[in-house]
C-alpha atoms as a PDB file:
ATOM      1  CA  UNK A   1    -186.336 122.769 291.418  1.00  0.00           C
ATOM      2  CA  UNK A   2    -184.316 120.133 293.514  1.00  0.00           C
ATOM      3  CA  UNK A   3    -181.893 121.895 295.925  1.00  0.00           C
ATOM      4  CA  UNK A   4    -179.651 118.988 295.543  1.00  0.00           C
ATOM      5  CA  UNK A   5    -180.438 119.120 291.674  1.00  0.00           C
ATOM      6  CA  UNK A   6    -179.142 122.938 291.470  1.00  0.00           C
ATOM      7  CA  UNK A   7    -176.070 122.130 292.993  1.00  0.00           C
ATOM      8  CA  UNK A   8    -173.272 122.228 290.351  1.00  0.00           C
ATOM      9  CA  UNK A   9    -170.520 118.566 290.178  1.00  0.00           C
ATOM     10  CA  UNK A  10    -167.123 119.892 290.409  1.00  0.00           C
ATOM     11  CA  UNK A  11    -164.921 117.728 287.822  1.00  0.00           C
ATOM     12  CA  UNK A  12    -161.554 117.233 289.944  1.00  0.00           C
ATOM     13  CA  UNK A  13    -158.362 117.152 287.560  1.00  0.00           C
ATOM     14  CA  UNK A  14    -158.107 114.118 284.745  1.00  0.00           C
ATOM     15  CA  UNK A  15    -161.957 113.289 285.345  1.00  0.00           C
ATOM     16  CA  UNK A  16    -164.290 114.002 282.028  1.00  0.00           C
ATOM     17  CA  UNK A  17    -167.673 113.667 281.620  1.00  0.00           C
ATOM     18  CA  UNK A  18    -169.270 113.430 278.438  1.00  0.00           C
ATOM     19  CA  UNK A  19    -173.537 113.320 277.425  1.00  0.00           C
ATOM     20  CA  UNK A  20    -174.696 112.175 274.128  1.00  0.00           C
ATOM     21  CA  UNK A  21    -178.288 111.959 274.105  1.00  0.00           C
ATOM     22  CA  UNK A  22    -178.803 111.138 277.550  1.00  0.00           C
ATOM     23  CA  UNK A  23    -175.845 108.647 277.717  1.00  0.00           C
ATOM     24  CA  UNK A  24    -173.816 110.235 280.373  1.00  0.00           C
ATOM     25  CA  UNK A  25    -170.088 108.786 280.677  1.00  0.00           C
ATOM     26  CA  UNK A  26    -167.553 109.372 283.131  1.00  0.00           C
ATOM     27  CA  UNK A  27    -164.176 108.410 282.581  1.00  0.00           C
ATOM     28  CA  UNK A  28    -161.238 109.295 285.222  1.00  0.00           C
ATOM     29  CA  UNK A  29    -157.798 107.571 286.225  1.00  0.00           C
ATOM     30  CA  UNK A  30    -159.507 104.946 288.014  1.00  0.00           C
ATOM     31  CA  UNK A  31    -161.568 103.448 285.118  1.00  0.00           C
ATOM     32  CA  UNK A  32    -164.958 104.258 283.130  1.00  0.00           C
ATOM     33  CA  UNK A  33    -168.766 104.500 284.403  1.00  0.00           C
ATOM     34  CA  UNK A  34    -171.839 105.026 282.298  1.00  0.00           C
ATOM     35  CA  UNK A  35    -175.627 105.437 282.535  1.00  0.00           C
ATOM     36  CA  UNK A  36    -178.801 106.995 280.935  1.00  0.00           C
ATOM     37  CA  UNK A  37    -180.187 109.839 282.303  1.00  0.00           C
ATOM     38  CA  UNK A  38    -183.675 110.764 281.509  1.00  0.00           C
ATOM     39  CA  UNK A  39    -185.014 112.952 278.338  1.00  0.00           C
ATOM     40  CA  UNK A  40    -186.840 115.181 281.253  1.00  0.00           C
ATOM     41  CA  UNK A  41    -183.472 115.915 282.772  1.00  0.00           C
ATOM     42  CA  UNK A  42    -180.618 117.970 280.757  1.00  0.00           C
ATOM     43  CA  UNK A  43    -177.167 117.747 281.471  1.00  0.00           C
ATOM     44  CA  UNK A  44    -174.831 120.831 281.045  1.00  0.00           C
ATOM     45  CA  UNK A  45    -171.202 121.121 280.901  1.00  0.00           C
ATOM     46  CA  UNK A  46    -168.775 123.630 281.538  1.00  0.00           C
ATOM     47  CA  UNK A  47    -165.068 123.908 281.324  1.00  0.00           C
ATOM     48  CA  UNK A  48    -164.720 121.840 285.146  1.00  0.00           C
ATOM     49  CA  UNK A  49    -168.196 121.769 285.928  1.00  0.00           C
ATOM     50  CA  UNK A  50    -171.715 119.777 285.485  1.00  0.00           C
ATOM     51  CA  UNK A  51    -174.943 121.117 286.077  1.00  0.00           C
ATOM     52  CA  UNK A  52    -178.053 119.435 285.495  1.00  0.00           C
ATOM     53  CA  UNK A  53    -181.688 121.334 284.805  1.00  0.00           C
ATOM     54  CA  UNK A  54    -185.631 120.430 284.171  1.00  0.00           C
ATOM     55  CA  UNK A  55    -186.092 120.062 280.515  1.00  0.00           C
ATOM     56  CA  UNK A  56    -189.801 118.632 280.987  1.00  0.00           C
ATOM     57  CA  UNK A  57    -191.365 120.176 283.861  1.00  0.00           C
ATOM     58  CA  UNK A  58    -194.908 118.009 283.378  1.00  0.00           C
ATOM     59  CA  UNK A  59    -193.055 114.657 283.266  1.00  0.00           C
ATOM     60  CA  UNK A  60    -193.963 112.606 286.492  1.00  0.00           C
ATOM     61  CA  UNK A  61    -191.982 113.111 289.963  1.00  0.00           C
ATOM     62  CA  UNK A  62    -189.409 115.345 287.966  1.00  0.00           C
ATOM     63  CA  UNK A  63    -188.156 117.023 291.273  1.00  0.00           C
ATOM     64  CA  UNK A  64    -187.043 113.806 292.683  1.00  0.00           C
ATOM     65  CA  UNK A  65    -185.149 112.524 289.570  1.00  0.00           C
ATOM     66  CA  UNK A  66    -183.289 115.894 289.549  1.00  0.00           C
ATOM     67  CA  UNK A  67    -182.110 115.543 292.556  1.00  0.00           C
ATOM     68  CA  UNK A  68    -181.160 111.788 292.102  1.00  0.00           C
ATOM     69  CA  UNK A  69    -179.516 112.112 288.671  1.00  0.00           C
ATOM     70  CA  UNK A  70    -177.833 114.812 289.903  1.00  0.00           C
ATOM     71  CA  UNK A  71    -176.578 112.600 293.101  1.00  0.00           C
ATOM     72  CA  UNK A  72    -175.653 109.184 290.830  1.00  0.00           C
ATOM     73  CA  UNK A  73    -173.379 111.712 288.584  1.00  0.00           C
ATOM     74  CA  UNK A  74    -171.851 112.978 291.408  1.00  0.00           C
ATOM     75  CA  UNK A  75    -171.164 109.513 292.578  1.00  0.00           C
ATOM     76  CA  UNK A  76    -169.927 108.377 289.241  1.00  0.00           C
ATOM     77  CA  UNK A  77    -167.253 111.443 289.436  1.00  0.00           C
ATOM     78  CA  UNK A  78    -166.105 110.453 293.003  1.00  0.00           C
ATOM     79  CA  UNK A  79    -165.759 106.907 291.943  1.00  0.00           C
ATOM     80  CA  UNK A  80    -163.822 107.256 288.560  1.00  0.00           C
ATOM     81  CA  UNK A  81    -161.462 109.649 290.823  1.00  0.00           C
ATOM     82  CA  UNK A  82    -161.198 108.089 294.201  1.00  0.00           C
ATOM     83  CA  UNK A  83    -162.808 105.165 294.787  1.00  0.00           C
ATOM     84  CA  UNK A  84    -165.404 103.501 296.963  1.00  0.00           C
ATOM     85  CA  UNK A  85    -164.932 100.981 299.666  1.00  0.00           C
ATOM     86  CA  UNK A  86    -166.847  99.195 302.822  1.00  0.00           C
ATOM     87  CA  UNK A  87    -165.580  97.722 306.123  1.00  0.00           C
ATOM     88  CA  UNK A  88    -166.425  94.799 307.262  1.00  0.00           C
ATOM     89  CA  UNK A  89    -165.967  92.905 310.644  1.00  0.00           C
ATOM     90  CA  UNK A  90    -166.205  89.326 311.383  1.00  0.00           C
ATOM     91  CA  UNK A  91    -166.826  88.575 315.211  1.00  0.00           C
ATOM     92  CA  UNK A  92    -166.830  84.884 316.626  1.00  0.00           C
ATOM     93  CA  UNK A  93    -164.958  82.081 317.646  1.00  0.00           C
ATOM     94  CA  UNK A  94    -163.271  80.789 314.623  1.00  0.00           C
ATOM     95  CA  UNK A  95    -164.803  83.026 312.208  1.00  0.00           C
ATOM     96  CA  UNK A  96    -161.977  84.082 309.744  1.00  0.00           C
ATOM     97  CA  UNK A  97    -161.962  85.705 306.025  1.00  0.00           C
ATOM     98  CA  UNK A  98    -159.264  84.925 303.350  1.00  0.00           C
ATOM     99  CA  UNK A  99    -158.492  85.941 299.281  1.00  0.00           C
ATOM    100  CA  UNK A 100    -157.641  83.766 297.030  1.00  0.00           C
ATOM    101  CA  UNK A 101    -157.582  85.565 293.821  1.00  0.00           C
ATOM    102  CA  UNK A 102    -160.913  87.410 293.215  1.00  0.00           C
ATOM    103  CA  UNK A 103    -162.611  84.858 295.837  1.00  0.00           C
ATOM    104  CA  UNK A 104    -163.119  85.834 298.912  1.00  0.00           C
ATOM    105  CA  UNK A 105    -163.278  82.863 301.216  1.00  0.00           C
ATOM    106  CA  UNK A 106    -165.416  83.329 304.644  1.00  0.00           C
ATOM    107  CA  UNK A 107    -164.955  80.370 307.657  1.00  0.00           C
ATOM    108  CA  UNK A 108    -168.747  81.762 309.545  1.00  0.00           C
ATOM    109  CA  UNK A 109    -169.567  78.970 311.584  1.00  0.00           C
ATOM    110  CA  UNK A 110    -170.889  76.994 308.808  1.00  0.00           C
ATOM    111  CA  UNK A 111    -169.791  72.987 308.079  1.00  0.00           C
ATOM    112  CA  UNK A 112    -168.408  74.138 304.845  1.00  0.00           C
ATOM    113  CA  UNK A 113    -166.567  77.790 303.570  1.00  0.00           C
ATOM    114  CA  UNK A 114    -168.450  80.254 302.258  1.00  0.00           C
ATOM    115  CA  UNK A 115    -167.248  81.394 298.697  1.00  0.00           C
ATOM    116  CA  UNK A 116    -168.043  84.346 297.286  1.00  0.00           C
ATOM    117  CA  UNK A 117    -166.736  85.643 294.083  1.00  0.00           C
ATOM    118  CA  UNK A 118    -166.020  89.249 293.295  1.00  0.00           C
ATOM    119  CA  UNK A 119    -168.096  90.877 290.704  1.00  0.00           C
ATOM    120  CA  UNK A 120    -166.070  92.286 287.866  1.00  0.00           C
ATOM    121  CA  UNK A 121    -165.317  95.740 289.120  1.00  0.00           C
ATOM    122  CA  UNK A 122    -164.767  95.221 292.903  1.00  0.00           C
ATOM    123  CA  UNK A 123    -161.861  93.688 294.875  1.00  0.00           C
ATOM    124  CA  UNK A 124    -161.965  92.464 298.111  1.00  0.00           C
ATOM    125  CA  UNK A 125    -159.015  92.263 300.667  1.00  0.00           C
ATOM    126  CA  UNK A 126    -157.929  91.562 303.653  1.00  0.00           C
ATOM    127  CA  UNK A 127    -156.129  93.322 306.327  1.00  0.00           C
ATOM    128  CA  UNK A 128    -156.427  91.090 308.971  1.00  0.00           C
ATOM    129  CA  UNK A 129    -158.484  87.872 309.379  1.00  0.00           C
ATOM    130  CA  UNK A 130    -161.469  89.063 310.807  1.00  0.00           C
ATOM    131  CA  UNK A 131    -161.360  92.200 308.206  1.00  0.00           C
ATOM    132  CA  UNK A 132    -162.422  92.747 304.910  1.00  0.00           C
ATOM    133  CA  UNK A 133    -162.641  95.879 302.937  1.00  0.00           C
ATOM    134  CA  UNK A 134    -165.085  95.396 299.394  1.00  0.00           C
ATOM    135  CA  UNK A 135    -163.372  98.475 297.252  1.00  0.00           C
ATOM    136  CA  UNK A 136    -164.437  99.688 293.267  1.00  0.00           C
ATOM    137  CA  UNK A 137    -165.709 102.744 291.087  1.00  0.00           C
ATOM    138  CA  UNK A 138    -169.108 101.895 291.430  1.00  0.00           C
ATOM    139  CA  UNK A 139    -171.206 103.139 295.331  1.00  0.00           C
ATOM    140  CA  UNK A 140    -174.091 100.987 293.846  1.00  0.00           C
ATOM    141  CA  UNK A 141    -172.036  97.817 292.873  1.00  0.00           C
ATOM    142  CA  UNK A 142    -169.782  98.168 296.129  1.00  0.00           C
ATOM    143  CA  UNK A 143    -172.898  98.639 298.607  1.00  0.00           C
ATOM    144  CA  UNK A 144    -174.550  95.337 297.372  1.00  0.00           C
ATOM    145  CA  UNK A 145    -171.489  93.204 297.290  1.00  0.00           C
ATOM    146  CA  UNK A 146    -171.200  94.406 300.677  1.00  0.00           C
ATOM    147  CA  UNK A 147    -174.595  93.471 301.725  1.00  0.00           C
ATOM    148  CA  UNK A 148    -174.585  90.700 300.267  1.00  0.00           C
ATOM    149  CA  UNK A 149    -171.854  88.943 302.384  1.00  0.00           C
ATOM    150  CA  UNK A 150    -172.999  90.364 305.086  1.00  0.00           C
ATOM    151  CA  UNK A 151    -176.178  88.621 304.672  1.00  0.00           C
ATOM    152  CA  UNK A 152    -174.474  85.441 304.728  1.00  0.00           C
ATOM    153  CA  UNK A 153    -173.819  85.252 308.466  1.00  0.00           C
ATOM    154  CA  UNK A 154    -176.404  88.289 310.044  1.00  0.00           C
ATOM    155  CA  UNK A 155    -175.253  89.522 313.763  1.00  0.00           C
ATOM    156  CA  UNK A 156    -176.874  87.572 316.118  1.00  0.00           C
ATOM    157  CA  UNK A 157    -178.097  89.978 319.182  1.00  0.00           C
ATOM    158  CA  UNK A 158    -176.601  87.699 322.090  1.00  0.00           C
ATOM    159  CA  UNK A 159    -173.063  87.592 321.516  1.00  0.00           C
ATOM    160  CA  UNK A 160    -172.500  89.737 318.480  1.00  0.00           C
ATOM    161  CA  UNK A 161    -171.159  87.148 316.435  1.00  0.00           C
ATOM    162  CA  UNK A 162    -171.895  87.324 312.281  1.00  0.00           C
ATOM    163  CA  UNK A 163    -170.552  89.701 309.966  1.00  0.00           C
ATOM    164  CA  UNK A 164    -171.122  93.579 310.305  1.00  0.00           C
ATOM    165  CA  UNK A 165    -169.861  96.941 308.846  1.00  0.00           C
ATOM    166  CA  UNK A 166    -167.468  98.529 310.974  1.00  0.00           C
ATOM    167  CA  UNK A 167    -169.262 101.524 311.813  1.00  0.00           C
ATOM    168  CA  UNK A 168    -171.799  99.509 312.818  1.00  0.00           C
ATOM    169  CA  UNK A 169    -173.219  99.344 316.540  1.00  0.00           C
ATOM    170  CA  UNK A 170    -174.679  95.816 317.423  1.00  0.00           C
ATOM    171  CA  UNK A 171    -177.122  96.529 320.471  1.00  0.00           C
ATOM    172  CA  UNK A 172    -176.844  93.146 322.513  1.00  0.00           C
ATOM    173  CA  UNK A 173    -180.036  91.895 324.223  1.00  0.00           C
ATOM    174  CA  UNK A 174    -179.966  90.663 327.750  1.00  0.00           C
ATOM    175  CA  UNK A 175    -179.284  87.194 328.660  1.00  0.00           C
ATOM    176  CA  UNK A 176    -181.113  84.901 331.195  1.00  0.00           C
ATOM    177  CA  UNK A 177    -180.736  85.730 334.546  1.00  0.00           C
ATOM    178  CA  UNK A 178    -179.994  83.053 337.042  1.00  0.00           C
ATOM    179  CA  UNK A 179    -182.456  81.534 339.670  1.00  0.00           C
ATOM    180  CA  UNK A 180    -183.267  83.931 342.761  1.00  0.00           C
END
């Protein structure tokens, strides 16, 4: 068995979790999530807590999706109950973010704005101009949007400029030395 698989999911207060033939579906005070989980995998619920076990111990790498279904249901409870949300910076001269609506609106250096429109689901603000914070129930859904705007201006190594999560460390390479 998976020791992440074994490992029971906690259902915090107002959070329930239903399983009808594999169609798992978590619904909490932030909104609703669902998604399949495998015939080789069974899903178990108690009173306030989930556990998931190996119905089909022959079926192909069914240690590993133990383990993950047990992680993506645990995500699915965190997100229906608090939320998930990524940082992002924006470093360079001129480089600012705005919302307008569900757009988010990126100046990166480019001749024209960058417009990128939130995916139903996520919301994207702005604490400051050279902030923005990509929030929603979903990690998965959350993570890409993230990555995705980041990908539209990548940290360059020289000055640091481009878009970044916050946590982030940017290791700057060395610039040219002057003449002897």
């Amino acid at each position: 068995m998976s020791r992440i698989g074994k490992k029971p999911i906690a259902l915090p207060a107002g959070v329930t979790l239903t399983c009808d033939n594999g169609d798992v579906t978590v619904k909490g005070p932030k909104g609703t999530l669902a998604r399949h989980v495998e015939n080789c995998i069974g899903v178990e619920i108690r009173a306030n807590e989930v556990t998931l076990s190996i119905v089909d111990e022959k079926a192909d790498d069914v240690q590993a999706k133990h383990g993950l279904y047990r992680a993506l249901l645990a995500n699915m409870v965190k997100g229906v109950s608090e939320g998930f949300s990524r940082n992002l910076i924006i470093n360079g001269v001129g480089y600012k973010a705005t919302v307008t609506g569900d757009k988010l609106v990126l100046n990166i250096g480019y001749s024209h704005p960058i417009e990128v429109i939130a995916p139903h689901g996520i919301t994207f603000s702005c604490p400051s101009q050279t902030e923005v914070v990509v929030s929603g129930i979903d990690k998965e859904l959350v993570g890409q949007t993230a990555a995705n705007i980041k990908a539209k201006r990548p940290v360059e190594p020289y000055h640091a400029y481009g878009v970044r999560y916050k946590e982030e460390s940017v290791v700057l390479k060395e610039g040219k030395k002057a003449g002897k």
